[in-house]
Protein backbone atom coordinates (compact mmCIF):
# COMPACT_ATOMS: atom_id res chain seq x y z
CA UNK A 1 0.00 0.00 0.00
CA UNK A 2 0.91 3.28 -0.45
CA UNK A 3 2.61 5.32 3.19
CA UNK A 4 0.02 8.46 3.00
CA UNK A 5 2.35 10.81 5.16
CA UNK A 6 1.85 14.28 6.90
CA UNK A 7 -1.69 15.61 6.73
CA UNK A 8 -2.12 15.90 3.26
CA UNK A 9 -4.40 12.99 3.47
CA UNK A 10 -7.09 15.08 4.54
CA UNK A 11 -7.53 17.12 1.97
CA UNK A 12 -7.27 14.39 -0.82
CA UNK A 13 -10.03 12.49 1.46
CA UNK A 14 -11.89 15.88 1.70
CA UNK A 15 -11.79 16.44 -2.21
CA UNK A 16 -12.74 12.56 -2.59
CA UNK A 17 -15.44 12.66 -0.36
CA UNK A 18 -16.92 15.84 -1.88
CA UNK A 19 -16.87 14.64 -5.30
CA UNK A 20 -18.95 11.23 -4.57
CA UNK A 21 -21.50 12.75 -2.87
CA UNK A 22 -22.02 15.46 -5.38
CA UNK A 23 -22.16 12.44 -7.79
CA UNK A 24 -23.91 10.27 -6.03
CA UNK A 25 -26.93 12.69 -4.84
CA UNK A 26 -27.36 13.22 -8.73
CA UNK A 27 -27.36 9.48 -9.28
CA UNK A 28 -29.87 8.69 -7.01
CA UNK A 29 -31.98 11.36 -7.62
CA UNK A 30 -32.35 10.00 -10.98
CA UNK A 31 -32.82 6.64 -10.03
CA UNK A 32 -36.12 7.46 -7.88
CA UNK A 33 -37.37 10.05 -10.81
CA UNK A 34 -36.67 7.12 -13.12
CA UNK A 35 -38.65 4.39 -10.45
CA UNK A 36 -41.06 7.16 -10.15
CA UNK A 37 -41.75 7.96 -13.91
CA UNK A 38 -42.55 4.00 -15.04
CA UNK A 39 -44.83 3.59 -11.67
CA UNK A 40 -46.83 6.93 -12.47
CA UNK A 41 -46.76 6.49 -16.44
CA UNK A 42 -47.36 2.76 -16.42
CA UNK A 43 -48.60 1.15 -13.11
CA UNK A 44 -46.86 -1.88 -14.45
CA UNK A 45 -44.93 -4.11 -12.73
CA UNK A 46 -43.30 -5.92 -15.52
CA UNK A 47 -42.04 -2.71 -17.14
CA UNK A 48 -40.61 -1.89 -13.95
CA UNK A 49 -38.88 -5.43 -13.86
CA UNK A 50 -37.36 -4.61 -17.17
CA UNK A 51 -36.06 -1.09 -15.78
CA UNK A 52 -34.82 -3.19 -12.42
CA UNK A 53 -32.49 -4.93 -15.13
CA UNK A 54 -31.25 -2.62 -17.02
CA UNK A 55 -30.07 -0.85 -13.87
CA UNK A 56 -28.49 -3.74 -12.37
CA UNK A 57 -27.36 -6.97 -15.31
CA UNK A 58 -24.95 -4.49 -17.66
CA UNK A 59 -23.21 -3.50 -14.06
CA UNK A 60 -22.94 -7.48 -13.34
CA UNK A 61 -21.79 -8.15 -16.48
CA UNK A 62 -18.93 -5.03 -16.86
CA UNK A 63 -17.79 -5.47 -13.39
CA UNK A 64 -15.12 -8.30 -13.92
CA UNK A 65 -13.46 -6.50 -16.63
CA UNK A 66 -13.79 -3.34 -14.50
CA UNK A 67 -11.84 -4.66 -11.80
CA UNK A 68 -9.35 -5.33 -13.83
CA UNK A 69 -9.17 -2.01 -15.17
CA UNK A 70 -9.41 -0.52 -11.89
CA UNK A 71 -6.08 -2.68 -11.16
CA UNK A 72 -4.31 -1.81 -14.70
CA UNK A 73 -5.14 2.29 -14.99
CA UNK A 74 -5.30 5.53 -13.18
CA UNK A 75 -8.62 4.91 -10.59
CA UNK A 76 -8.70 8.46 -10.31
CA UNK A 77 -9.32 8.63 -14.69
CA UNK A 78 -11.82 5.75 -14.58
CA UNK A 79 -13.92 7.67 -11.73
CA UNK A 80 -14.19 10.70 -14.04
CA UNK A 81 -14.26 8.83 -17.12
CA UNK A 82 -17.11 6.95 -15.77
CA UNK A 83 -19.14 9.91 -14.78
CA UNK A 84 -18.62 11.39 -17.80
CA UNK A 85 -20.11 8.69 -19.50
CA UNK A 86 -23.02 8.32 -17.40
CA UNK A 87 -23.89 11.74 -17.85
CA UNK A 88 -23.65 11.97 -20.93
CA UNK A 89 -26.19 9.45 -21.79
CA UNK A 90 -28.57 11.27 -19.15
CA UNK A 91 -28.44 14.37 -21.06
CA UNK A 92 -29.02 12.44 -24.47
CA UNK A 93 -32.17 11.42 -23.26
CA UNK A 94 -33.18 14.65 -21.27
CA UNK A 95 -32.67 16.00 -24.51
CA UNK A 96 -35.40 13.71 -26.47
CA UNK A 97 -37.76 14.14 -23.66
CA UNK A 98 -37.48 17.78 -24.18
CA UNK A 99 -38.19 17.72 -27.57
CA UNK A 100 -41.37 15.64 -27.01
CA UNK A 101 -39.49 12.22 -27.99
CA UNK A 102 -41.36 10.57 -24.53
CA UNK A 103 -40.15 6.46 -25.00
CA UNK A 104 -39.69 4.17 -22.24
CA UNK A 105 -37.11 2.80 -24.65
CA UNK A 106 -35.13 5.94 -24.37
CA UNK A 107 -35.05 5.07 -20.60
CA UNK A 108 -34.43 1.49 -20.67
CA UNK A 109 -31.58 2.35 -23.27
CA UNK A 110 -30.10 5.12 -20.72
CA UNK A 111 -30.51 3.11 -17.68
CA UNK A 112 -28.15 0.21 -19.55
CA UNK A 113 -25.60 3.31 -20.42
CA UNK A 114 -25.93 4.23 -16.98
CA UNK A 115 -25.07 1.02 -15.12
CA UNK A 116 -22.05 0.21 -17.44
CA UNK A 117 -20.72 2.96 -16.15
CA UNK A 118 -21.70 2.74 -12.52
CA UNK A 119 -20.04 -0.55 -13.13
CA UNK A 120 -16.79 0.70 -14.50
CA UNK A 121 -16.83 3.21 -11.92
CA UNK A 122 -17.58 1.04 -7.96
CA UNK A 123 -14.51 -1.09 -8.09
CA UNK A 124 -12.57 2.32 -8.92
CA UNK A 125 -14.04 4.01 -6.07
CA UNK A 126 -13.54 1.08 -3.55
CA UNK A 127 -9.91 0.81 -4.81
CA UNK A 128 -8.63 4.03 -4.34
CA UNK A 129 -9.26 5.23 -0.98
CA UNK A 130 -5.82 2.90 0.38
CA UNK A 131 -3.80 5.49 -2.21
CA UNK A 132 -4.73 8.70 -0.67
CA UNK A 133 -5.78 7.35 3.16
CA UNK A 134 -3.00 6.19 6.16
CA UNK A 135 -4.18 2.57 6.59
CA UNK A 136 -4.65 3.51 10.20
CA UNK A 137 -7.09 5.77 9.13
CA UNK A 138 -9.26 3.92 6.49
CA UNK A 139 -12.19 2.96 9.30
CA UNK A 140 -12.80 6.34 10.30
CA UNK A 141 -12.98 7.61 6.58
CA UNK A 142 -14.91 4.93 5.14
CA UNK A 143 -17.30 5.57 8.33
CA UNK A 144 -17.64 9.17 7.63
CA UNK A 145 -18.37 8.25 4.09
CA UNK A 146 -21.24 5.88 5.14
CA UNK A 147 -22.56 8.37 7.22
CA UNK A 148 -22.44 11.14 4.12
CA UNK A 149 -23.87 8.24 1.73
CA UNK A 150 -26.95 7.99 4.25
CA UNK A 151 -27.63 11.39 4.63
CA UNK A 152 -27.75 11.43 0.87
CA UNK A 153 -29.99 8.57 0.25
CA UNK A 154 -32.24 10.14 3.18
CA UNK A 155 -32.10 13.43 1.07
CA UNK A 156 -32.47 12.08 -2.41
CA UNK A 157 -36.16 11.51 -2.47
CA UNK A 158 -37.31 14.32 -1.29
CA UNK A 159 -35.11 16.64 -4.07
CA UNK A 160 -35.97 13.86 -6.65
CA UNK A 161 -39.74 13.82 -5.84
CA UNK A 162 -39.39 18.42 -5.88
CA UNK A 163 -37.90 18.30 -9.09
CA UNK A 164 -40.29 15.57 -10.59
CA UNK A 165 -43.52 17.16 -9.44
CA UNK A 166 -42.43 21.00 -10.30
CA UNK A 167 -40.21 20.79 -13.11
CA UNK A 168 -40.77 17.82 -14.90
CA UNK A 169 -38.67 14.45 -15.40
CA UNK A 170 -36.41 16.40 -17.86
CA UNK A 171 -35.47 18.66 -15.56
CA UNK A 172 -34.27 15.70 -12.32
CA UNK A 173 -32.16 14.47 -15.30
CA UNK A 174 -30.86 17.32 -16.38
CA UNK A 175 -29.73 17.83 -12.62
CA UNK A 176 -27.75 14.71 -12.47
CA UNK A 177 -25.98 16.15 -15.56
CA UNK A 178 -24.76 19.17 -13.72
CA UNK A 179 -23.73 17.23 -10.22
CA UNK A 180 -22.08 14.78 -12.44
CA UNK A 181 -20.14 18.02 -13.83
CA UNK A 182 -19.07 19.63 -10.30
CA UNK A 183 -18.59 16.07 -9.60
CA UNK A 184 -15.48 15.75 -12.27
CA UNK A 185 -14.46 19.02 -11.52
CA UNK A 186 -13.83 18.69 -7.94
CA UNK A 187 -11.89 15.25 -8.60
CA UNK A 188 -9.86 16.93 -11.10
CA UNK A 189 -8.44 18.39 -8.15
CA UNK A 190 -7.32 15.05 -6.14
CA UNK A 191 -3.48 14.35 -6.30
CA UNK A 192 -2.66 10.65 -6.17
CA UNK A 193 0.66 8.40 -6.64
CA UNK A 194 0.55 6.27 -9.43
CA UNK A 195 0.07 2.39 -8.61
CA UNK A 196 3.63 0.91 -9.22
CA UNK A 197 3.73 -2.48 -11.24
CA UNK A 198 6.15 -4.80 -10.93
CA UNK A 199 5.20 -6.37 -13.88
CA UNK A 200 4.76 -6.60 -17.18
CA UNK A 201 0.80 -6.08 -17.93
CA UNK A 202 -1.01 -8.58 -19.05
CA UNK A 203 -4.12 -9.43 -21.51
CA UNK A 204 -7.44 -8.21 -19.69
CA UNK A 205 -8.63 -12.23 -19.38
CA UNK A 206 -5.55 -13.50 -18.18
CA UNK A 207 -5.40 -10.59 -15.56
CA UNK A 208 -8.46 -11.21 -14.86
CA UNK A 209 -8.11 -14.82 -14.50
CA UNK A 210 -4.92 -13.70 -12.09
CA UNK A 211 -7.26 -12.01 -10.05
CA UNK A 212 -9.67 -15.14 -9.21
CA UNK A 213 -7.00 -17.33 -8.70
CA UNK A 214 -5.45 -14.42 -6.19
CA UNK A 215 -9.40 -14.65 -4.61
CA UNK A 216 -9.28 -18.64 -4.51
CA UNK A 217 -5.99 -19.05 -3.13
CA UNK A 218 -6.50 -16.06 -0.32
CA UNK A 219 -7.84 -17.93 2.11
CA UNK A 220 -9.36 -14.90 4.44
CA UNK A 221 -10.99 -13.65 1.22
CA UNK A 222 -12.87 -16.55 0.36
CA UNK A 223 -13.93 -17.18 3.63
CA UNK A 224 -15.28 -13.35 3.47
CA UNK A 225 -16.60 -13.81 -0.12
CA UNK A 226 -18.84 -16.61 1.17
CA UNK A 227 -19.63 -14.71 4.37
CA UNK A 228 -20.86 -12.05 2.39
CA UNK A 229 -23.19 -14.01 -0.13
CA UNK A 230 -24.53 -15.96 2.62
CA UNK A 231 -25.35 -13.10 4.70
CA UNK A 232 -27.10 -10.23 1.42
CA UNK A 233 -28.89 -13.69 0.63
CA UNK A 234 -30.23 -13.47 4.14
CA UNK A 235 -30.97 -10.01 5.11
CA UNK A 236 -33.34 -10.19 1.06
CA UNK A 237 -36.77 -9.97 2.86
CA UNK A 238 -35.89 -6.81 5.04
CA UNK A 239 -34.37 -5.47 2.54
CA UNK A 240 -36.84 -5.46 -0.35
CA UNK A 241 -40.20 -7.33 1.85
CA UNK A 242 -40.73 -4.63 4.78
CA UNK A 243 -42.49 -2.08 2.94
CA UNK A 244 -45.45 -5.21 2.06
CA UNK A 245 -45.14 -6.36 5.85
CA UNK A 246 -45.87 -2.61 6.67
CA UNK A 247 -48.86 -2.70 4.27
CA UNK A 248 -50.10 -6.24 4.80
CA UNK A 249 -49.75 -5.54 8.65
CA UNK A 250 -49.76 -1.92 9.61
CA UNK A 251 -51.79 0.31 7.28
CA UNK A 252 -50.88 1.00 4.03
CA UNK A 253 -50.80 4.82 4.50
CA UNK A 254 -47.82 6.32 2.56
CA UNK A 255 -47.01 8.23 5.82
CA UNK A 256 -46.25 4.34 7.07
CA UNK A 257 -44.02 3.13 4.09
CA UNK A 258 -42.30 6.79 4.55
CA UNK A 259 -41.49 6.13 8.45
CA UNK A 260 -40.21 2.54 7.49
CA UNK A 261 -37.66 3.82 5.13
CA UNK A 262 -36.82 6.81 7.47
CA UNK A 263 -36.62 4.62 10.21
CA UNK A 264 -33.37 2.59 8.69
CA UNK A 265 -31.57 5.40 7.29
CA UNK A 266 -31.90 7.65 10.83
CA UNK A 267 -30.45 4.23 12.07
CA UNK A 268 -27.61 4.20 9.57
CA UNK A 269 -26.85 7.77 9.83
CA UNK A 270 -25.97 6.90 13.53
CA UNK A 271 -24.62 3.58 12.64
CA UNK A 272 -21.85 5.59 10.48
CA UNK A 273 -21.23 8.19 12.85
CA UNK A 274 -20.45 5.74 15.65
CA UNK A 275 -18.29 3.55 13.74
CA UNK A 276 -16.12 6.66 12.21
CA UNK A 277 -15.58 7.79 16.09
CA UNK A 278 -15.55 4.65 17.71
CA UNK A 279 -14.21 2.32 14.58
CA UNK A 280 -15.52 -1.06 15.85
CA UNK A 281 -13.46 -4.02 17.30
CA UNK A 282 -9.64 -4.30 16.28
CA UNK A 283 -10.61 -7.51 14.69
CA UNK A 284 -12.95 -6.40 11.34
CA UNK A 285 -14.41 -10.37 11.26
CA UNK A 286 -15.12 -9.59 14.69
CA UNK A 287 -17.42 -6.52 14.38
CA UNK A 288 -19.19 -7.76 11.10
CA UNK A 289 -19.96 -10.64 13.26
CA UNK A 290 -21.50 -8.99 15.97
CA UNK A 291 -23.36 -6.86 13.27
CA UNK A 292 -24.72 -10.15 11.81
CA UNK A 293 -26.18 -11.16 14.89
CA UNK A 294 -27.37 -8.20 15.86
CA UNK A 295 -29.27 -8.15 12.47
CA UNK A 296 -30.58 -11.41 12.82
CA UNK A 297 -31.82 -10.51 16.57
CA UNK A 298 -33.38 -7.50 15.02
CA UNK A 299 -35.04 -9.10 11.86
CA UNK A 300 -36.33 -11.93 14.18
CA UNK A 301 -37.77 -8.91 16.19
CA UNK A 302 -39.75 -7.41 13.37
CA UNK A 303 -41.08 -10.45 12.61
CA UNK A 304 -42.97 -10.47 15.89
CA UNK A 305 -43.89 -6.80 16.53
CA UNK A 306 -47.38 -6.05 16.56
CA UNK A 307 -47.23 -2.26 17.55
CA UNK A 308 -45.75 0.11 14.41
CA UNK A 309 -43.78 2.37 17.00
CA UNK A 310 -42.22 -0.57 18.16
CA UNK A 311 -41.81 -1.89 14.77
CA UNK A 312 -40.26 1.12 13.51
CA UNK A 313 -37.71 1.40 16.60
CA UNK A 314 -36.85 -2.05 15.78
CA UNK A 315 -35.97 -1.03 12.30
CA UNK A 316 -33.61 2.14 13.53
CA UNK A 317 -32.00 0.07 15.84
CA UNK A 318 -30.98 -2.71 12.80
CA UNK A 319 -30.13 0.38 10.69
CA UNK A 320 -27.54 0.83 13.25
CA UNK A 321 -25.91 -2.08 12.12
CA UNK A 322 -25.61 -1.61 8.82
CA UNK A 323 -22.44 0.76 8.03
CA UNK A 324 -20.99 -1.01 11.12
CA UNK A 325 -21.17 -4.01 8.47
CA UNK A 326 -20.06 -2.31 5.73
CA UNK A 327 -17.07 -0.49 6.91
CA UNK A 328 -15.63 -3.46 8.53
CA UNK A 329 -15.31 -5.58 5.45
CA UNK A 330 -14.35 -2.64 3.13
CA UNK A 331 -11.39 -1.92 5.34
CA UNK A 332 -10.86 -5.48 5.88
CA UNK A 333 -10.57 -5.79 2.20
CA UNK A 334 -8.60 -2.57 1.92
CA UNK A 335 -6.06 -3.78 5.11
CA UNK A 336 -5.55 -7.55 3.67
CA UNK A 337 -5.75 -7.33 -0.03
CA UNK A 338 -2.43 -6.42 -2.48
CA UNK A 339 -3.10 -3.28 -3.76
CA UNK A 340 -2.61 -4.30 -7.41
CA UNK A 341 -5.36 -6.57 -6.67
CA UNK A 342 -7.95 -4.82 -5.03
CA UNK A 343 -10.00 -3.50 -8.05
CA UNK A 344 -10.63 -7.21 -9.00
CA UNK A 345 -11.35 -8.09 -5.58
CA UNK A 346 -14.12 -5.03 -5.22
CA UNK A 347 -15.40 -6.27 -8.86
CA UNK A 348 -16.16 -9.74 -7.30
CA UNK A 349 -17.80 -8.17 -4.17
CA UNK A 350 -19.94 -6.04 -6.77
CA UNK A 351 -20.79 -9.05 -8.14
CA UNK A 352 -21.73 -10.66 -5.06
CA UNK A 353 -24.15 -8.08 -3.88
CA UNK A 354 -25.58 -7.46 -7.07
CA UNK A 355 -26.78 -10.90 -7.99
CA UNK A 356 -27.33 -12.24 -4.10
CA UNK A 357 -30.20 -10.17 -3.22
CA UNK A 358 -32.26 -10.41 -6.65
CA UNK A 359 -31.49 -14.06 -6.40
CA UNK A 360 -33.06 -14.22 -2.85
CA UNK A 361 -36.03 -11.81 -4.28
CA UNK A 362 -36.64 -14.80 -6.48
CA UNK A 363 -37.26 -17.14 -3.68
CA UNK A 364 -38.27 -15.10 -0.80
CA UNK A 365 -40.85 -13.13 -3.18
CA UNK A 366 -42.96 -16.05 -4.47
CA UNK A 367 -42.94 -17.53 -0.66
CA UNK A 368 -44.25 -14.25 0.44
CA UNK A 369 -47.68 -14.52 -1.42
CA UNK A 370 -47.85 -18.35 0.54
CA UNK A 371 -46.88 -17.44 4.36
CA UNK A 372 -46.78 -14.50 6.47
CA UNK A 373 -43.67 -12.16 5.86
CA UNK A 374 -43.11 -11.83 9.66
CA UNK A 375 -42.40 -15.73 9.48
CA UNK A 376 -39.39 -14.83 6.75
CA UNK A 377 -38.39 -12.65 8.73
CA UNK A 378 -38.06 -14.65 11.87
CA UNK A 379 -36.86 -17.60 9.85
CA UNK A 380 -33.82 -15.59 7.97
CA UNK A 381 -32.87 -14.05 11.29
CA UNK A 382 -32.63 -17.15 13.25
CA UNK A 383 -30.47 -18.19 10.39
CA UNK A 384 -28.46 -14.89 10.94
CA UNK A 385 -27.95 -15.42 14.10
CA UNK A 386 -26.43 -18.92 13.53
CA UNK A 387 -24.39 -17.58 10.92
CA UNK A 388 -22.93 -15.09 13.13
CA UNK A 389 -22.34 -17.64 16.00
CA UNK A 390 -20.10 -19.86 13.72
CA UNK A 391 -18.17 -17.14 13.05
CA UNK A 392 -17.88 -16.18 16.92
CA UNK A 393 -17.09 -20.23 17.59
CA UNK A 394 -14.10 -20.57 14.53
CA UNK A 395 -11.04 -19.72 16.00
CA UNK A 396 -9.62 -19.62 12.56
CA UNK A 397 -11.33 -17.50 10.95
CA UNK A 398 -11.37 -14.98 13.54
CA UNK A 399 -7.54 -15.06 13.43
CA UNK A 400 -7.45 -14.42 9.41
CA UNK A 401 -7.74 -10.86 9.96
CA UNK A 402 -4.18 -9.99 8.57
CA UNK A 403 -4.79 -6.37 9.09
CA UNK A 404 -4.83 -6.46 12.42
CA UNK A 405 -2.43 -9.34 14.15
């Protein structure tokens, strides 16, 4: 890794930090008008199926190469690069719409554009905080950037939902255009070493063959690699089920599906800001352990709540949990991993998280419609909590946290 000296750090994680929020709040912004304009134009669920993939299988699909390229040129080029791109296409097809040229083809077409280069861009990101952070500081940073990421996501709605009812769809695209913009230009400002290769570089499919041999043969990454699939496969029905539990057993006032949503962000707001001050457990496997249990306590908790205030402070307190989770295997990945390696690594993680949950939407949807969602619920969070107490009771794997011996 690079040795990030002095306090020059701060400012290149300032500028960093700056520039993917700007980016990001545009992103999503456009991702609810998007969600908003099928559900509003349409009412159709299979249309918004079709959008669902467009966002998410070109991203799948890039992100293997992407790692690669993440691990072959400048991070810092294939950020911008990236937004450029994205943008780009977003202003193509504000343009149609505001010439009257109103296809949900246009979208579908724009939303593939748009998740290549989200894509191209996440390993990037994930990669290059090591190069411009002290590794000693990587927790607290990656915290703070949780914390900035919910505050966004909490923010993005609202804005989105502003610019969609006063100003038209156009208009919330045309504003992801600009952030993406200030975005670059605030970037263009972030000084960072060049990655130093020892090597010769190779073809893109024999690096990236490289890197899943690397992945296969690292034995703490595996082990984290099937951690994680196991647990997004799990935590599928709160992540994508509550707002239907909410409906089917609460009310189905929007004021209700609001407070649900609200409820988990406030919780990983405060998740972030404790784990940038307080930075978790020494050991990372550790704290993602105790995270997973205390998710499946939680889950298993909603499952059985029959008063919505209770419910709801059930669902801040597991929204506590989340950037707690998060941070500790990003900087577990970031502590262990050979920095020529760690854009393919991030690509497979991608990967991972990307197909998991839609995968467990696939079986934990269908099985919704049969039982009662609390009894997912308490089912996936006993299994959780099992998950976490193997991890708690293997000695080995506890002790695989390189980063930190």
């Amino acid at each position: 890794m690079h040795d990030v000296k002095g306090n020059q750090w701060i400012l290149r994680a300032v500028i960093f930090l700056t520039s993917q929020t700007i980016s990001l709040f545009g992103s999503s912004i456009v991702g609810f008008a998007i969600i908003w304009y099928i559900t509003l134009e349409t009412s159709s669920g299979s249309l918004m199926t079709i959008s669902i993939l467009c966002t998410f299988l070109p991203q799948i699909l890039i992100s293997l190469f992407a790692g690669v390229w993440a691990d072959r040129y400048s991070r810092k080029k294939l950020i911008i690069f990236s937004d450029l791109f994205i943008s780009f296409a977003t202003l193509i097809l504000a343009i149609f719409f505001l010439s009257g040229v109103k296809s949900l083809s246009l979208i579908f077409l724009a939303s593939i554009i748009r998740s290549i280069g989200a894509g191209v861009q996440t390993p990037a990101v994930g990669a290059i905080l090591p190069q411009i952070v002290p590794m000693e500081k990587l927790t607290r940073v990656n915290g703070i950037n949780s914390v900035i990421s919910s505050v966004t996501l909490l923010l993005s709605p609202a804005v989105g939902a502003l610019l969609l009812g006063s100003a038209g769809f156009a208009y919330a695209l045309l504003f992801d255009v600009v952030t993406a913009i200030i975005a670059v230009i605030v970037l263009s400002f972030l000084q960072v070493e060049a990655i130093v290769k020892s090597e010769k570089a190779a073809s893109t499919i024999k690096e990236l063959i490289s890197g899943i041999r690397y992945i296969r043969e690292h034995i703490l990454i595996k082990y984290l690699l099937i951690f994680y699939a196991l647990f997004f496969f799990l935590i599928t029905p709160a992540a994508f089920l509550t707002p239907l539990l909410v409906e089917r057993s609460f009310g189905s006032d929007v004021w209700r599906l609001m407070a649900n949503e609200l409820s988990w962000t406030i919780g990983s707001v405060l998740g972030g800001i404790f784990i940038s001050i307080r930075g978790g457990f020494k050991n990372r496997i550790y704290t993602m352990a105790v995270a997973c249990l205390a998710f499946g306590i939680t889950f298993a908790l909603l499952g059985v709540a029959n008063n919505f205030i209770l419910y709801l402070t059930i669902m801040l307190i597991s929204g506590i949990f989340m950037p707690i989770f998060s941070t500790s295997e990003i900087v577990l990945i970031q502590e262990n991993v050979e920095e020529l390696m760690l854009g393919r690594v991030f690509s497979i993680i991608q990967i991972i998280a990307s197909v998991t949950m839609p995968l467990g939407m696939v079986i934990f949807g269908p099985i919704a419609d049969i039982i009662k969602i609390e009894y997912l619920m308490i089912g996936t969070g006993i299994f959780l909590s099992f998950l976490a107490l193997y991890i708690f009771s293997n000695k080995t794997i506890l002790c695989m946290d390189e980063g930190n011996k």
